[in-house]
Protein backbone atom coordinates (compact mmCIF):
# COMPACT_ATOMS: atom_id res chain seq x y z
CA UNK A 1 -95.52 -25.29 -44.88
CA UNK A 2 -94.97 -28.76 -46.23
CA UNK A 3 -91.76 -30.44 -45.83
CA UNK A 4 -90.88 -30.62 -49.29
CA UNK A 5 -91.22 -26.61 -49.36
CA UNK A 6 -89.44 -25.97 -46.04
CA UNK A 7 -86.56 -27.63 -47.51
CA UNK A 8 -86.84 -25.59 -50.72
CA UNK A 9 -87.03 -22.50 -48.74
CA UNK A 10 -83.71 -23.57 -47.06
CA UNK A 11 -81.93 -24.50 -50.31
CA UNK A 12 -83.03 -20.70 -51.65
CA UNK A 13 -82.10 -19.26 -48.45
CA UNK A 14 -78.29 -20.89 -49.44
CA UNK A 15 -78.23 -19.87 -52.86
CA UNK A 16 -79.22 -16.25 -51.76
CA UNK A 17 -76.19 -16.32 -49.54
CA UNK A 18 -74.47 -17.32 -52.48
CA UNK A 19 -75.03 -14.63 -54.42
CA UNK A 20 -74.42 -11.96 -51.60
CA UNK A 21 -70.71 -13.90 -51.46
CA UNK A 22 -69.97 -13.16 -54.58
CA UNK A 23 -70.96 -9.82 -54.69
CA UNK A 24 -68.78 -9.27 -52.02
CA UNK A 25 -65.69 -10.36 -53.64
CA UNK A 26 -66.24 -8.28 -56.70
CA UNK A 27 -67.08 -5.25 -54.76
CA UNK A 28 -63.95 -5.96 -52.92
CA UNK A 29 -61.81 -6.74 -56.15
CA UNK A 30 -63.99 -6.25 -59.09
CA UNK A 31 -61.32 -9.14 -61.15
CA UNK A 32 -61.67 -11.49 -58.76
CA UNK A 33 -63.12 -14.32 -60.40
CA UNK A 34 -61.62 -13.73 -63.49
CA UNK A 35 -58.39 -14.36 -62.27
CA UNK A 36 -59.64 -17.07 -60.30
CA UNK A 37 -60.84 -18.62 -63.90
CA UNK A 38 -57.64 -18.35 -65.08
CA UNK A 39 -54.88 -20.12 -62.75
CA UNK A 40 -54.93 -22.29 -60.16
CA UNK A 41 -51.69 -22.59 -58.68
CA UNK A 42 -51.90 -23.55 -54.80
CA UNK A 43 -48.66 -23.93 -53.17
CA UNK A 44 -50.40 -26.49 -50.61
CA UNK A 45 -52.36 -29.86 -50.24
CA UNK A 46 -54.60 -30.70 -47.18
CA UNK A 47 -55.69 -33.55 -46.32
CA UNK A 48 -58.11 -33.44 -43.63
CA UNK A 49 -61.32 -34.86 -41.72
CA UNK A 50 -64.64 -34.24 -43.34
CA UNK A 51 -66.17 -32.42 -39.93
CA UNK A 52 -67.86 -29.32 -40.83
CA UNK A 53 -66.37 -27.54 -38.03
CA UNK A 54 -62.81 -27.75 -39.64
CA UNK A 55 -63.35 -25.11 -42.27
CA UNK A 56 -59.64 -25.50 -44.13
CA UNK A 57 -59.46 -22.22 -46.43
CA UNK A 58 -60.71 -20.47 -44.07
CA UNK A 59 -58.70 -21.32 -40.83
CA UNK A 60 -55.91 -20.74 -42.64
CA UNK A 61 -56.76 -17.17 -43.89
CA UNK A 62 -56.67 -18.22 -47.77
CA UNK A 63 -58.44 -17.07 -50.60
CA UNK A 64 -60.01 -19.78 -52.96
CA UNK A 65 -57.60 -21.55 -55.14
CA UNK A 66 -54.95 -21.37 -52.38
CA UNK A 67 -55.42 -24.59 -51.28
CA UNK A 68 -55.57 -27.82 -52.65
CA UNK A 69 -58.46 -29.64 -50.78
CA UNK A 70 -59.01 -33.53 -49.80
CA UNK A 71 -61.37 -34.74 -47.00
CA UNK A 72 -62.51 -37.57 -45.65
CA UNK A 73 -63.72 -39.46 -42.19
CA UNK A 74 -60.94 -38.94 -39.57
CA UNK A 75 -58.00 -37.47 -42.50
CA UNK A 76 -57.44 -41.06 -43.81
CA UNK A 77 -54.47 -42.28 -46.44
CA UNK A 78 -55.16 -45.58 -47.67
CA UNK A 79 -52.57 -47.07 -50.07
CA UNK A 80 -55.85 -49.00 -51.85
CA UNK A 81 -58.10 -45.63 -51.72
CA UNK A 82 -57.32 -44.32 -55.82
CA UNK A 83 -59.70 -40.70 -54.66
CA UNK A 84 -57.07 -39.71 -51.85
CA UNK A 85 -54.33 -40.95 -53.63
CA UNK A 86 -55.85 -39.38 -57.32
CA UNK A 87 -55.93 -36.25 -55.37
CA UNK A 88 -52.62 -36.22 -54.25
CA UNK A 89 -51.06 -37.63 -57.58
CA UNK A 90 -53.00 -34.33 -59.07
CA UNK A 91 -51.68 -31.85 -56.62
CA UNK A 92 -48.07 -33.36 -56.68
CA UNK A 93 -47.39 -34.10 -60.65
CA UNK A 94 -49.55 -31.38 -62.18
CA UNK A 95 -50.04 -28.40 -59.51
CA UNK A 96 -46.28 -28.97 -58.37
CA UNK A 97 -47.87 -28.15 -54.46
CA UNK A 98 -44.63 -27.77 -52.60
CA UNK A 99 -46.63 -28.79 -48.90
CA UNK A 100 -48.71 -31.54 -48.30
CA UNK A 101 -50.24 -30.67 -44.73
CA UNK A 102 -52.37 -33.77 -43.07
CA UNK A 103 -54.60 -32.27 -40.69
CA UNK A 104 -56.68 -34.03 -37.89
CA UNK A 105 -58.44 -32.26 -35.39
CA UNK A 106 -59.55 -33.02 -31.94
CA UNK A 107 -62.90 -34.01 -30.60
CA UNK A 108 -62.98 -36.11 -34.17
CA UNK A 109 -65.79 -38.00 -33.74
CA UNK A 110 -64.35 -40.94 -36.37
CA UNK A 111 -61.18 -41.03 -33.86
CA UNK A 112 -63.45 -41.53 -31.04
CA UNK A 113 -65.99 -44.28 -32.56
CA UNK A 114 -62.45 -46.34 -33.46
CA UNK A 115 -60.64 -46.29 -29.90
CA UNK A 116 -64.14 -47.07 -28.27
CA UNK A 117 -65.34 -49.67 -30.55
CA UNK A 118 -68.72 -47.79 -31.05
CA UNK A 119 -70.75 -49.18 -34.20
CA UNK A 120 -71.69 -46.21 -36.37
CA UNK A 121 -72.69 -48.45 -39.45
CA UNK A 122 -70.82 -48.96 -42.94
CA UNK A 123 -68.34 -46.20 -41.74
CA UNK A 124 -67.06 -48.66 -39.03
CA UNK A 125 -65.39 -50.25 -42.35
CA UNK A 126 -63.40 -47.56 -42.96
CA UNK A 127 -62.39 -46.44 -39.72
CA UNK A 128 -61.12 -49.52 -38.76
CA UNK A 129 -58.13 -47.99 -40.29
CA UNK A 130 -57.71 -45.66 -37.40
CA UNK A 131 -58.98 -49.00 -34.97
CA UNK A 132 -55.13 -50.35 -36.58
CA UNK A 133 -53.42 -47.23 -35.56
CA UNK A 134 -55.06 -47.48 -31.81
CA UNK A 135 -53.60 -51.39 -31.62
CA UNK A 136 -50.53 -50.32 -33.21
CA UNK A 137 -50.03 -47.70 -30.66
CA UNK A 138 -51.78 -48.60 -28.18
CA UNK A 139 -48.80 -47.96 -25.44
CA UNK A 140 -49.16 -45.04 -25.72
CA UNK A 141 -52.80 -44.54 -24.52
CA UNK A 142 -52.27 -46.30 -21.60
CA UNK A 143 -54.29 -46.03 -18.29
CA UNK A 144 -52.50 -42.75 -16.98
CA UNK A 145 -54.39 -40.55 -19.36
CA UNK A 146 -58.53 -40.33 -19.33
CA UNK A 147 -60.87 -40.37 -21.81
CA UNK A 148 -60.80 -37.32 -23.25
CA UNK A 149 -56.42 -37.11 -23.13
CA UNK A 150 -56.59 -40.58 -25.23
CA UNK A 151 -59.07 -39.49 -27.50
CA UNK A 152 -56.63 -36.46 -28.18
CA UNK A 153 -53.41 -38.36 -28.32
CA UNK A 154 -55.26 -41.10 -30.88
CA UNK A 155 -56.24 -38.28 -32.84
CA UNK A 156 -52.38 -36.61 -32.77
CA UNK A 157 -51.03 -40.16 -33.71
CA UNK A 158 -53.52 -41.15 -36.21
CA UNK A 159 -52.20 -38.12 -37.99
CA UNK A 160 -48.78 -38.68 -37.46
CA UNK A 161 -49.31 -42.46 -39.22
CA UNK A 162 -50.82 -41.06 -41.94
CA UNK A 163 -47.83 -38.92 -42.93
CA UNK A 164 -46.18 -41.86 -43.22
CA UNK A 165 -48.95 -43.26 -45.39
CA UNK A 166 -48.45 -40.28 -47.40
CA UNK A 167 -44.75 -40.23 -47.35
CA UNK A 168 -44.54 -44.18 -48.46
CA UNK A 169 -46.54 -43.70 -51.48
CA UNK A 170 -45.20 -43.90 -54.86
CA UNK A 171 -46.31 -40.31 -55.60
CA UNK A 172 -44.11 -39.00 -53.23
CA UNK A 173 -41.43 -40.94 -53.43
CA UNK A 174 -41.27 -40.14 -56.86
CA UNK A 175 -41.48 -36.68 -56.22
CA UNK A 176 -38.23 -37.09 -54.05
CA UNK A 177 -35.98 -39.08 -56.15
CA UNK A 178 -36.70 -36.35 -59.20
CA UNK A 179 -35.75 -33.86 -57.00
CA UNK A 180 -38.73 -31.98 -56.41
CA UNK A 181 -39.09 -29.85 -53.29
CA UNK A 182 -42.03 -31.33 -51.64
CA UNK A 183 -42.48 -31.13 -47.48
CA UNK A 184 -45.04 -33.38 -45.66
CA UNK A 185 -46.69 -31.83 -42.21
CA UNK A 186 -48.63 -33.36 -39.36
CA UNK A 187 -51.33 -30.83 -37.67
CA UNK A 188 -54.41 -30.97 -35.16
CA UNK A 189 -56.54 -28.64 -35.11
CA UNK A 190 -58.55 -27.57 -31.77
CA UNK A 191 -62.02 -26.90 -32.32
CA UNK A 192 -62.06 -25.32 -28.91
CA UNK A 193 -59.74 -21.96 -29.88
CA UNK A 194 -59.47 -22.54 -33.25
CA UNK A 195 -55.67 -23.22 -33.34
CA UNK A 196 -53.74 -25.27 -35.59
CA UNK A 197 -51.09 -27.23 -33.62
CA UNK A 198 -47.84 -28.27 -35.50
CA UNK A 199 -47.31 -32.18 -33.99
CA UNK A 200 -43.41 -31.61 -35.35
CA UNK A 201 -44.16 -34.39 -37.68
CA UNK A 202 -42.73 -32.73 -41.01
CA UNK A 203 -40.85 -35.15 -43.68
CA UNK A 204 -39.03 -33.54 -46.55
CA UNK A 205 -37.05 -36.74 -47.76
CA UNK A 206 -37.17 -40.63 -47.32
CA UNK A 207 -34.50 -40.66 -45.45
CA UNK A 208 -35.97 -38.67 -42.65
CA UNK A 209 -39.42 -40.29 -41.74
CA UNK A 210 -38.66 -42.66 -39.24
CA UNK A 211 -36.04 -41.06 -37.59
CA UNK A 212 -38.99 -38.30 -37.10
CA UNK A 213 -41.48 -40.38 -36.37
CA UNK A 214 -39.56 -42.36 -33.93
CA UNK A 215 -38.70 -39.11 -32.15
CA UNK A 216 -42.74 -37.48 -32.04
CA UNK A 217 -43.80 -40.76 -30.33
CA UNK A 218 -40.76 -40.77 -28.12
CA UNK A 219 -42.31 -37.60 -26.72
CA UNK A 220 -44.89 -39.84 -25.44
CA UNK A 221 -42.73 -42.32 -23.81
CA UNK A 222 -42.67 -40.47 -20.28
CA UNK A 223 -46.68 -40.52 -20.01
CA UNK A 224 -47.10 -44.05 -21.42
């Protein structure tokens, strides 16, 4: 078999799983995609790493059109990146999500290739992002922990600095001052039991985030 047909045969072999998905969904609620075609109406926003291993529906035991989705390498907020922040504009404004949940996960392999300096390629661009959060907060990954308890706490900070990426945008902000009830949440995710972990990082007003913040990294302060 050629190459060209082996990777037919594996595109066939998806689109045959396809069709036994949605088969079982009807058979298990024979409406199901027409109300699915109807409303979408998620109550929450994730933003989280693109790593297939960090299925977010699915961890979460939701149903499609539960969740409002965003991904990208290492669960990144850029004030200058107009997808994440289209996304969240969308989910806020029109979808009136009430949660926004930012969601690392450890063992990210972005997190890892930005606190060891490894070149990956044009990705390095992006993730030097996370290579600011690591010199920002570098005290806190000092020489007590090893490798693999830095890479962890990196990951558990990087997500804690981008809630406040998320919670100093414009969007939100605006979303606040109007009045609307709108919470902001900082989780990890373990790939090894498939746990989410709540970093305590939650922001439901201005007023709030760096009181909060200043109080997750003081639980740091002992180890540093």
């Amino acid at each position: 078999m050629t190459q060209p047909e082996k990777t037919a045969y594996a595109l066939e072999e998806l689109l045959e799983s396809n069709k036994k998905w949605a088969g079982t969904m009807v058979a298990k609620e024979s409406e199901f995609f027409k109300k699915l075609e109807a409303q979408q109406s998620p109550q929450y926003l994730w933003i989280g790493c693109s790593d297939s291993r960090v299925p977010a529906s699915e961890l979460l035991g939701l149903a499609p059109g539960e969740l409002f989705v965003h991904r990208n390498i290492a669960n990144v907020v850029v004030h200058s990146d107009l997808n994440c922040l289209s996304v969240l504009q969308f989910a806020i404004d029109v979808l009136k999500v009430k949660h926004v949940m930012i969601v690392g996960h450890y063992g990210c392999s972005g997190v890892h290739a930005a606190m060891t300096g490894k070149r990956i390629g044009l990705a390095d661009n992006w993730l030097r992002h996370v290579q600011d959060v690591h010199q920002k907060h570098e005290r806190y990954l000092g020489d007590v922990l090893n490798s693999q308890e830095r890479q962890n706490r990196l990951c558990e900070i990087n997500v804690m600095e981008q809630v406040v990426n998320v919670c100093q945008t414009t969007i939100v902000q605006d979303a606040w001052e109007r009045g609307q009830p709108l919470s902001v949440h900082g989780w990890v995710y373990g790939l090894k039991d498939g746990l989410l972990h709540d970093l305590k990082m939650t922001v439901t007003s201005p007023d709030e985030l760096a009181p909060r913040m200043a109080t997750c990294l003081g639980r740091y302060e002992d180890e540093a």
